[in-house]
Each structure stands twice: as structure tokens, then as C-alpha cells.
PDB file of N, CA and C in Angstrom:
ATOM      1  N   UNK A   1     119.188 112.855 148.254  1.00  0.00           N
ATOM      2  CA  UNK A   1     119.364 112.235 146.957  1.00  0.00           C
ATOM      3  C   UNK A   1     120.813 111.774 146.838  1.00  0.00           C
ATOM      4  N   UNK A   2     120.723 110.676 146.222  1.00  0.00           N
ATOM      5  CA  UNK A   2     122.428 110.049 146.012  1.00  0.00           C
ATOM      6  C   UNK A   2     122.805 109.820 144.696  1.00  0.00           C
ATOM      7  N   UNK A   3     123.869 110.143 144.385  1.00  0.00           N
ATOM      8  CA  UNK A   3     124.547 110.387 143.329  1.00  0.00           C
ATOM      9  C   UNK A   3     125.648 110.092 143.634  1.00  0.00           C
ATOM     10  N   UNK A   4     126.368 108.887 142.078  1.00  0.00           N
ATOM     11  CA  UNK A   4     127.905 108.609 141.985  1.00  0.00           C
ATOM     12  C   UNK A   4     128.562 109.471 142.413  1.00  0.00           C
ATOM     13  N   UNK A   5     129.601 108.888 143.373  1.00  0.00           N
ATOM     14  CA  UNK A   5     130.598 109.617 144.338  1.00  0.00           C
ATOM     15  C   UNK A   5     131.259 110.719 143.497  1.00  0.00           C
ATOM     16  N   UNK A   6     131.341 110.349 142.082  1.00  0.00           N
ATOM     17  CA  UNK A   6     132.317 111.391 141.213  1.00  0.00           C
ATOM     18  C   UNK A   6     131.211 112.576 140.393  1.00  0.00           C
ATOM     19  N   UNK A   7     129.878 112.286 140.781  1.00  0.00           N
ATOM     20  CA  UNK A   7     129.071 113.433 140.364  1.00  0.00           C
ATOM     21  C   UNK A   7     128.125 114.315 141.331  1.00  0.00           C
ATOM     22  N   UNK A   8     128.378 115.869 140.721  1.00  0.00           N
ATOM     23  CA  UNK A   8     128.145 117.022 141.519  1.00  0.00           C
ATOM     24  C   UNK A   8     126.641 116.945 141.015  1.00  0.00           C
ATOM     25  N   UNK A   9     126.281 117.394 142.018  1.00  0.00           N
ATOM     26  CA  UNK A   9     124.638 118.246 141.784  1.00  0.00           C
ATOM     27  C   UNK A   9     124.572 119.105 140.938  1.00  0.00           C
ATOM     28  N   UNK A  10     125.439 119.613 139.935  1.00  0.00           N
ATOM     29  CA  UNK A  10     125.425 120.729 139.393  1.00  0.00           C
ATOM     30  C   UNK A  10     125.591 119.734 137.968  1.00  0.00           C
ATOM     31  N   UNK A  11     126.388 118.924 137.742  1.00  0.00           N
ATOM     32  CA  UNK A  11     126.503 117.708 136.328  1.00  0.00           C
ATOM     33  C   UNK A  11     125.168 117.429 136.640  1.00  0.00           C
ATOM     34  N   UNK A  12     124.597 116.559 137.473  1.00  0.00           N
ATOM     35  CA  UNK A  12     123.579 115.768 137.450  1.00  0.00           C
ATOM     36  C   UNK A  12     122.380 117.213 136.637  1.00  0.00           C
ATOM     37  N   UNK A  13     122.399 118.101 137.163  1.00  0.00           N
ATOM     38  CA  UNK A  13     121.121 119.220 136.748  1.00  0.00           C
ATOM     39  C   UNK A  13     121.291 118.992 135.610  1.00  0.00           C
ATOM     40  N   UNK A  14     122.934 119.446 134.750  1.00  0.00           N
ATOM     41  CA  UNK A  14     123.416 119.662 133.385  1.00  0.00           C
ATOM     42  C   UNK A  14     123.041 118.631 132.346  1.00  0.00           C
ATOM     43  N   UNK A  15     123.232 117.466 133.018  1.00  0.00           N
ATOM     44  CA  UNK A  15     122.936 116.328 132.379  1.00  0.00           C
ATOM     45  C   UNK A  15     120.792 116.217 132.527  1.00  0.00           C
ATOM     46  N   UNK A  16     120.297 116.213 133.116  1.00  0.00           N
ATOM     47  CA  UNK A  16     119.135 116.016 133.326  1.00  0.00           C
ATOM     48  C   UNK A  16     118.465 117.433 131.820  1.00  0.00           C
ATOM     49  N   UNK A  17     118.878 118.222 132.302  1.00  0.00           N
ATOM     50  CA  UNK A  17     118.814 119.380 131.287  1.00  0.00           C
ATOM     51  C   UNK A  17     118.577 119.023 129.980  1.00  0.00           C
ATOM     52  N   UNK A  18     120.043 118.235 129.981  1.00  0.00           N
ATOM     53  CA  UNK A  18     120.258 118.028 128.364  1.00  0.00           C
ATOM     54  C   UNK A  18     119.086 116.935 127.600  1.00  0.00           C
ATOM     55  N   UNK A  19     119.089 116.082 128.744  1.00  0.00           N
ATOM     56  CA  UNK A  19     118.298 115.034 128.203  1.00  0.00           C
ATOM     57  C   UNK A  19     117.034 115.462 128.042  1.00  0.00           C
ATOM     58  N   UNK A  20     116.686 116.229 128.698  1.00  0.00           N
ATOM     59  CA  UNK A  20     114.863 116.698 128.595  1.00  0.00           C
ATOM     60  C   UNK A  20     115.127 116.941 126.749  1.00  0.00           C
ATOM     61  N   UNK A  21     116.038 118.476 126.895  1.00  0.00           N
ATOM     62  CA  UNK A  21     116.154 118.966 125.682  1.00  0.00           C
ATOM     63  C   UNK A  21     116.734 117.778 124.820  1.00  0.00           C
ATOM     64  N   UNK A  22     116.966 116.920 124.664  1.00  0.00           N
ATOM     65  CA  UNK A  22     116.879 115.936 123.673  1.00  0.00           C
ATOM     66  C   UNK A  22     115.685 115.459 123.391  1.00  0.00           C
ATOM     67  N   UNK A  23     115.347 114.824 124.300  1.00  0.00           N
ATOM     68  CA  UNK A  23     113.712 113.974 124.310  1.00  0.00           C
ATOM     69  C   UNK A  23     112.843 114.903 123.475  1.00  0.00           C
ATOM     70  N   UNK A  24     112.752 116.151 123.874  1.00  0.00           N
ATOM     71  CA  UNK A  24     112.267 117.680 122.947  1.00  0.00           C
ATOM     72  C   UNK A  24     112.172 117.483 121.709  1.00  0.00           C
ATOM     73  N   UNK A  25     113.759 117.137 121.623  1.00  0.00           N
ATOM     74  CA  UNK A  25     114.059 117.557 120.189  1.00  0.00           C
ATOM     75  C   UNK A  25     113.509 116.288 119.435  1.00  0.00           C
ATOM     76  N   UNK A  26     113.659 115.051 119.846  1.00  0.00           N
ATOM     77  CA  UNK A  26     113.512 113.677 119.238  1.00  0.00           C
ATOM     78  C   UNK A  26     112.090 113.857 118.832  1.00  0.00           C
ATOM     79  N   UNK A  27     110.750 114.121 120.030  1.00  0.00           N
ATOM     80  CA  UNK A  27     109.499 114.641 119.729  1.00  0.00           C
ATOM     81  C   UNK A  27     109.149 115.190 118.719  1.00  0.00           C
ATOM     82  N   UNK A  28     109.796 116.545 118.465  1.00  0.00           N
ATOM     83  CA  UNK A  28     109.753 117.079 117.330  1.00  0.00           C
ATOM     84  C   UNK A  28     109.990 116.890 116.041  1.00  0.00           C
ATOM     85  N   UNK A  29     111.189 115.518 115.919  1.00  0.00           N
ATOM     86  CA  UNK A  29     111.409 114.737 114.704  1.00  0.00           C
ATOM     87  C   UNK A  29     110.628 113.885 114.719  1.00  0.00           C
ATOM     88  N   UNK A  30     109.935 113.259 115.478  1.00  0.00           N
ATOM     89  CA  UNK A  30     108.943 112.219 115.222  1.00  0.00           C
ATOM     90  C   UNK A  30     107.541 112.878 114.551  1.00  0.00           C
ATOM     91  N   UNK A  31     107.213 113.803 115.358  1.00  0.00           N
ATOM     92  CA  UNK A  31     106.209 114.490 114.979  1.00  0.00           C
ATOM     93  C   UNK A  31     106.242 114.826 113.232  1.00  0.00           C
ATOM     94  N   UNK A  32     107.418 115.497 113.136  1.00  0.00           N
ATOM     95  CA  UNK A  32     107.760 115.878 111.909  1.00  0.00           C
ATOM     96  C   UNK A  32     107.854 114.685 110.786  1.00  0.00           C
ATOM     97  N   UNK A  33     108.251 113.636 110.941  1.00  0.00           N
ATOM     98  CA  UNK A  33     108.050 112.043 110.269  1.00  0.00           C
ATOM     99  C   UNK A  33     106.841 111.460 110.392  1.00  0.00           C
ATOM    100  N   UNK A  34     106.127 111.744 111.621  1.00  0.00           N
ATOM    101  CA  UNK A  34     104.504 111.118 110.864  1.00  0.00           C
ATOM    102  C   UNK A  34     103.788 112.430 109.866  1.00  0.00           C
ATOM    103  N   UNK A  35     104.293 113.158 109.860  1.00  0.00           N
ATOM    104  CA  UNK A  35     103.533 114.115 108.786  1.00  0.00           C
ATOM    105  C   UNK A  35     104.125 113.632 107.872  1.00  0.00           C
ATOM    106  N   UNK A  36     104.898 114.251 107.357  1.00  0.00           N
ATOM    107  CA  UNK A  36     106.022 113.370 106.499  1.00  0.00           C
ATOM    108  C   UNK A  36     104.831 111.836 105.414  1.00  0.00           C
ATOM    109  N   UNK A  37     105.366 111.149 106.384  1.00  0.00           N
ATOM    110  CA  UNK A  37     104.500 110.060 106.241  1.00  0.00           C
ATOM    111  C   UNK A  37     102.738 109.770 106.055  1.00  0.00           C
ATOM    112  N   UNK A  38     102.289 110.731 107.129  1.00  0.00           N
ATOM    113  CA  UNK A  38     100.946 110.969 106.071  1.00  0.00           C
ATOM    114  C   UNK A  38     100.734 111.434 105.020  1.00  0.00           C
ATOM    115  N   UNK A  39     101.635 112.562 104.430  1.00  0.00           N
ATOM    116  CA  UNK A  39     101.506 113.386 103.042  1.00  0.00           C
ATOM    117  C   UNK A  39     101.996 112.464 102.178  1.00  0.00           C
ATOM    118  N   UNK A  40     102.711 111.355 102.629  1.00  0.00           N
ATOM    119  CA  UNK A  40     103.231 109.927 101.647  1.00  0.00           C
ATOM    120  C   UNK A  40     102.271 109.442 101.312  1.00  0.00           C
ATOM    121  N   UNK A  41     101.215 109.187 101.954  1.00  0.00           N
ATOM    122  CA  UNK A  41     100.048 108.406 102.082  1.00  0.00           C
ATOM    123  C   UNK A  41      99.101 108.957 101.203  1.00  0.00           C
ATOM    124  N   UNK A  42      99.208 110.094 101.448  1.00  0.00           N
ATOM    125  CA  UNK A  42      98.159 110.743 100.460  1.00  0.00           C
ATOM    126  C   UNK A  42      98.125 110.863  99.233  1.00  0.00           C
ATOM    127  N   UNK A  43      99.696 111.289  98.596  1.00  0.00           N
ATOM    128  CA  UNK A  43     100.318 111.138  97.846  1.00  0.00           C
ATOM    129  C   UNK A  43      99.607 110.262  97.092  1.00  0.00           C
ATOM    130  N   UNK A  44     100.528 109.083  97.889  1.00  0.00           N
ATOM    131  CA  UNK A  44     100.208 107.862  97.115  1.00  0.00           C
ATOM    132  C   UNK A  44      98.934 107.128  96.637  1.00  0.00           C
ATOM    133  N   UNK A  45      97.898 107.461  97.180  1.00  0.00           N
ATOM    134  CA  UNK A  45      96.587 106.894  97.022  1.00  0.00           C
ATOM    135  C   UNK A  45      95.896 107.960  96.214  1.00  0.00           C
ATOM    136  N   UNK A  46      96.478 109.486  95.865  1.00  0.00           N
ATOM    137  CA  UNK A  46      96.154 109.805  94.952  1.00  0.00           C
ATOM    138  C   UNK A  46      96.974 109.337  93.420  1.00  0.00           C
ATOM    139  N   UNK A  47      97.805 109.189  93.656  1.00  0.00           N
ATOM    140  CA  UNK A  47      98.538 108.883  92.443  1.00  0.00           C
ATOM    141  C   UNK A  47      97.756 107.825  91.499  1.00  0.00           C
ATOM    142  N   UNK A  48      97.544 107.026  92.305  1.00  0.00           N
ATOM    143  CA  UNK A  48      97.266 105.421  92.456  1.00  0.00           C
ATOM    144  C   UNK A  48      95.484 105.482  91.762  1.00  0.00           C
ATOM    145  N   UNK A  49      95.234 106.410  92.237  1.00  0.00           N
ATOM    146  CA  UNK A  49      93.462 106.744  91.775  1.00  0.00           C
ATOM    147  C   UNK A  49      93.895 107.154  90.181  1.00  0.00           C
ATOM    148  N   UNK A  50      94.524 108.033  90.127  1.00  0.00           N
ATOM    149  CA  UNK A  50      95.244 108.530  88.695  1.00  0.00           C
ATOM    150  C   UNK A  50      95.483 107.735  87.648  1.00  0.00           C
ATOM    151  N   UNK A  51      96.546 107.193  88.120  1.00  0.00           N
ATOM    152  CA  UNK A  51      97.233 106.190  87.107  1.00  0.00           C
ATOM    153  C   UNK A  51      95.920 105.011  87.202  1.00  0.00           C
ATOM    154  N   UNK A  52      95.046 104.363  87.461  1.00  0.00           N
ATOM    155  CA  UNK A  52      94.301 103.401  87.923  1.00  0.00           C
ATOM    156  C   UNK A  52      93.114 103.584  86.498  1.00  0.00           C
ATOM    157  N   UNK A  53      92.679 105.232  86.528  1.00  0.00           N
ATOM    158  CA  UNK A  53      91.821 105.541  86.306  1.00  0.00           C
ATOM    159  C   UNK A  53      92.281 106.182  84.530  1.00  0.00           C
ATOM    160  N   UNK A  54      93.736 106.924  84.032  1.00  0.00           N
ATOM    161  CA  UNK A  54      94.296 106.640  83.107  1.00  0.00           C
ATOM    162  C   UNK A  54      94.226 105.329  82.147  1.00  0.00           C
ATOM    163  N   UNK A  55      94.563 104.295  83.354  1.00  0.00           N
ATOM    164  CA  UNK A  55      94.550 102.630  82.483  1.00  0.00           C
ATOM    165  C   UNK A  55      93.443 102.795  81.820  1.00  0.00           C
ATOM    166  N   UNK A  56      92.350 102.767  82.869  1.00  0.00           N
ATOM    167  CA  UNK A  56      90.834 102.095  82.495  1.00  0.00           C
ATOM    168  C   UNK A  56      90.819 103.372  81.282  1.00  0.00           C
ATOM    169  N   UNK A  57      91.465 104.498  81.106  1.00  0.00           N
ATOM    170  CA  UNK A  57      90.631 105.129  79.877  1.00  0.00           C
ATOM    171  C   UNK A  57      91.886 104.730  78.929  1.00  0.00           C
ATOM    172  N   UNK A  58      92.732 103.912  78.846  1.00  0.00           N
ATOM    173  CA  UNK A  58      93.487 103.336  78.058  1.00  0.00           C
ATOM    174  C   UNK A  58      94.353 104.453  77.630  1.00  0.00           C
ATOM    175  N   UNK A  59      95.015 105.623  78.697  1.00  0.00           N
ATOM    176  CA  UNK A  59      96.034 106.139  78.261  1.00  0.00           C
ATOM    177  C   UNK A  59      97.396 105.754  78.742  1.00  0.00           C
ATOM    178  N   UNK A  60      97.900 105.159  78.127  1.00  0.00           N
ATOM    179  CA  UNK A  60      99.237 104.674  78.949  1.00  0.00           C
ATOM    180  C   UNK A  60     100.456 105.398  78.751  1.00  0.00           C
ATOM    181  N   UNK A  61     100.272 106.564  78.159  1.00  0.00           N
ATOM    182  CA  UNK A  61     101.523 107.584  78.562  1.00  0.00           C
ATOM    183  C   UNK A  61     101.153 108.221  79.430  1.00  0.00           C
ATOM    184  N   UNK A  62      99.784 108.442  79.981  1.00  0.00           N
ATOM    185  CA  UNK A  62      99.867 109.011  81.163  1.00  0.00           C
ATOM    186  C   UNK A  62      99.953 108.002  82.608  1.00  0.00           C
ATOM    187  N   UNK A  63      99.782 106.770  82.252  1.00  0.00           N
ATOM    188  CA  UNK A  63     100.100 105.948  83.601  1.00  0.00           C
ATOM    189  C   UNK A  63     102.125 106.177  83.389  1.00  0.00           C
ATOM    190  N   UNK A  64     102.569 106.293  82.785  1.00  0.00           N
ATOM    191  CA  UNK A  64     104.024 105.949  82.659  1.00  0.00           C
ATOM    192  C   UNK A  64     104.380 107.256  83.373  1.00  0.00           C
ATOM    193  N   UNK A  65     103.659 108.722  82.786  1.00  0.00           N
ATOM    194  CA  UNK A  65     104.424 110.161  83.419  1.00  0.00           C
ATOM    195  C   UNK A  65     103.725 110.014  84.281  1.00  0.00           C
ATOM    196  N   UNK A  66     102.928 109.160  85.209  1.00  0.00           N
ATOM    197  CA  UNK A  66     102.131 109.359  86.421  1.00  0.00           C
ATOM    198  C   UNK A  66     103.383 108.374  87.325  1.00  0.00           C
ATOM    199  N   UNK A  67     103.847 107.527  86.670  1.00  0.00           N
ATOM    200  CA  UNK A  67     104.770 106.675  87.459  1.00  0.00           C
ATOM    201  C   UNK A  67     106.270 107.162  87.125  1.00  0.00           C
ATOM    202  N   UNK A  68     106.592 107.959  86.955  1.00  0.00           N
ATOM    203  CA  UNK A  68     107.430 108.941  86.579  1.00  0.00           C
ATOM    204  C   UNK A  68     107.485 109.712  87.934  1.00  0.00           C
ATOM    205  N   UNK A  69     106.348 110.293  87.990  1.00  0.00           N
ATOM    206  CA  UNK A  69     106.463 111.622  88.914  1.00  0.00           C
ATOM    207  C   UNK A  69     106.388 110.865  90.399  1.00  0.00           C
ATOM    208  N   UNK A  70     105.952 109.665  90.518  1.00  0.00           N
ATOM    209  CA  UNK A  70     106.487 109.033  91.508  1.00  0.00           C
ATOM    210  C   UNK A  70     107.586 108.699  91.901  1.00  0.00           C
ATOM    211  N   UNK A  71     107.889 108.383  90.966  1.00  0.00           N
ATOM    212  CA  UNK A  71     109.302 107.605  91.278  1.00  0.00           C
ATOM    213  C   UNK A  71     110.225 109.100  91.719  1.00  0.00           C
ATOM    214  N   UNK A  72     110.140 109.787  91.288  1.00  0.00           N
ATOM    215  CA  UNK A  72     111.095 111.287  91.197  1.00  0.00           C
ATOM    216  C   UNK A  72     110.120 112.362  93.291  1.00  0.00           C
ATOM    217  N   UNK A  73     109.085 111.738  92.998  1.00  0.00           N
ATOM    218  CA  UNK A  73     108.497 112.383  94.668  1.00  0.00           C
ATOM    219  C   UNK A  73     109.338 110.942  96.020  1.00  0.00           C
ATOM    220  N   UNK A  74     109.045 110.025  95.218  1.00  0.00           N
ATOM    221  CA  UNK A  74     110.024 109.107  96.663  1.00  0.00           C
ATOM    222  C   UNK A  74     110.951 109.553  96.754  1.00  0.00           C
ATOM    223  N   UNK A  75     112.164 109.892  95.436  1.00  0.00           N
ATOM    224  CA  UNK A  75     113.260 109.684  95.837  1.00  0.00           C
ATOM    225  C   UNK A  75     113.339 111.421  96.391  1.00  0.00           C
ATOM    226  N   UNK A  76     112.323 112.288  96.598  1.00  0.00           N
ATOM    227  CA  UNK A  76     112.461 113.548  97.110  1.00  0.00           C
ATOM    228  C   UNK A  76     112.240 113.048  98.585  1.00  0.00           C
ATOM    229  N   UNK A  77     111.453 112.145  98.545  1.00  0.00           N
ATOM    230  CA  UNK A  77     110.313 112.409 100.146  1.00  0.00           C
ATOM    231  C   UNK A  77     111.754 111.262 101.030  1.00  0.00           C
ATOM    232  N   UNK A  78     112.328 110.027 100.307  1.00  0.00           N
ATOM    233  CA  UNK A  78     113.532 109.679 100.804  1.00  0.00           C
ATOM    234  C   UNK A  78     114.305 110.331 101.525  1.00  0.00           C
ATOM    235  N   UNK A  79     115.153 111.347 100.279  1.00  0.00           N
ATOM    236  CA  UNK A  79     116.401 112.997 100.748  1.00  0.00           C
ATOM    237  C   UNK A  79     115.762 113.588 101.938  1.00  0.00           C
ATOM    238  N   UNK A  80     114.503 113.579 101.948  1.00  0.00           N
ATOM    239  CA  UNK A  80     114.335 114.624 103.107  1.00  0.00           C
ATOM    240  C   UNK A  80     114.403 113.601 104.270  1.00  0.00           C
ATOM    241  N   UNK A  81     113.659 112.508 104.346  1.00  0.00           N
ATOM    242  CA  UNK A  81     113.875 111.691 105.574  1.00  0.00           C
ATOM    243  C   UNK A  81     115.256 111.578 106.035  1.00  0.00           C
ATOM    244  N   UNK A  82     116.261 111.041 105.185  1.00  0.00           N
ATOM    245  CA  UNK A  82     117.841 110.937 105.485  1.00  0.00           C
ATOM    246  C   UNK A  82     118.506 112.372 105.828  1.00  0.00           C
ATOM    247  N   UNK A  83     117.978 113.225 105.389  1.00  0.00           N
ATOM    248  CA  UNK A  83     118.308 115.049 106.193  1.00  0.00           C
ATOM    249  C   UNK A  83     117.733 115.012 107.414  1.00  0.00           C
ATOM    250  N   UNK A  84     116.396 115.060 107.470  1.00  0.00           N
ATOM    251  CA  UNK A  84     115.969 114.972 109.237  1.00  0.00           C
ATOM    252  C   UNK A  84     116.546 114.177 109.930  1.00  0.00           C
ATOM    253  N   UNK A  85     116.375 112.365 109.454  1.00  0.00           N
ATOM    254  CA  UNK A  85     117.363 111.952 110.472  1.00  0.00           C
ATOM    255  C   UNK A  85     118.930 112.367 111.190  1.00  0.00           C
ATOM    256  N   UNK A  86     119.408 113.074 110.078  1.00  0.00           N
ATOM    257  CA  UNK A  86     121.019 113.378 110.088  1.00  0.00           C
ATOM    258  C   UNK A  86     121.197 114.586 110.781  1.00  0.00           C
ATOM    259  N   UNK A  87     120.126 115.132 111.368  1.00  0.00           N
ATOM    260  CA  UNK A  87     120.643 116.387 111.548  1.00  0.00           C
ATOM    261  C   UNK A  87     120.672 116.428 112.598  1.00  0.00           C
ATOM    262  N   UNK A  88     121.554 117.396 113.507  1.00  0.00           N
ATOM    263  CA  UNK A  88     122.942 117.402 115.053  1.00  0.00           C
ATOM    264  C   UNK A  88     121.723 118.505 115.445  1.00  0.00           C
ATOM    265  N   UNK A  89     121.548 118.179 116.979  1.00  0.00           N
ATOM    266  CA  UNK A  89     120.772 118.964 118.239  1.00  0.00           C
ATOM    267  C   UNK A  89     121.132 120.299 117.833  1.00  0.00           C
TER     268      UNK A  89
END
């Protein structure tokens, strides 16, 4: 096996190492963001049945605290995306 004149078999392991355990870790944030993202989904298409179904019975303070509690779950389900992304190996 050949390797840059200035790297040991022992970097190359270190480095190979690390990268697995990255790829690992990246897996695990992805994984963790399509859940994430399905419970968005769900969320949302329940909400959406809610407030939909409020209109048609002509309560519109409850479509408003139904779009309320949305607006206040994005900007939760947001914070957490910008924390997972941000966070060091």
C-alpha cells in the first residue's frame, strides 16, 4: 500500500478511524432529522385536520389558538434542528 511520503501507517489508521467515526456520527444525525421531520409531518396534518374542521364548525378562536400553537411548535421544532446541526463530535 502507498501512502504520501510524509504519512505513517499509523496517521493513515488514525485518520481512517476518525472518519468512519464521523460518517457514524453524521448517520446518526440524519437518522435523527428524518424523525424529526416525520413528527413535523404529523404534526402538521394533524393540526391542519383541526383548524380545517374548527372553520367548518365556525369557531374561529379556535382556528387562531390552533395557529398559535403552531407557530410556537415550529419555532420549537426550528431550535432543535439548529442545536443538532451545531453540535461538535
Amino acid at each position: 500500500m502507498e501512502l504520501e511520503d510524509n504519512m505513517t501507517l499509523d496517521e493513515a489508521r488514525r485518520l481512517i478511524a476518525y472518519l468512519q467515526s464521523e460518517l457514524e456520527r453524521q448517520r446518526a444525525l440524519n437518522a435523527e432529522m428524518r424523525r424529526a421531520v416525520a413528527d413535523m409531518a404529523r404534526a402538521f396534518q394533524e393540526s391542519l385536520a383541526l383548524s380545517h374542521q374548527a372553520a367548518l364548525d365556525g369557531d374561529l378562536e379556535r382556528v387562531r389558538q390552533i395557529v398559535i400553537e403552531n407557530r410556537r411548535a415550529w419555532q420549537d421544532w426550528l431550535r432543535q434542528i439548529v442545536e443538532a446541526a451545531g453540535r461538535k463530535p
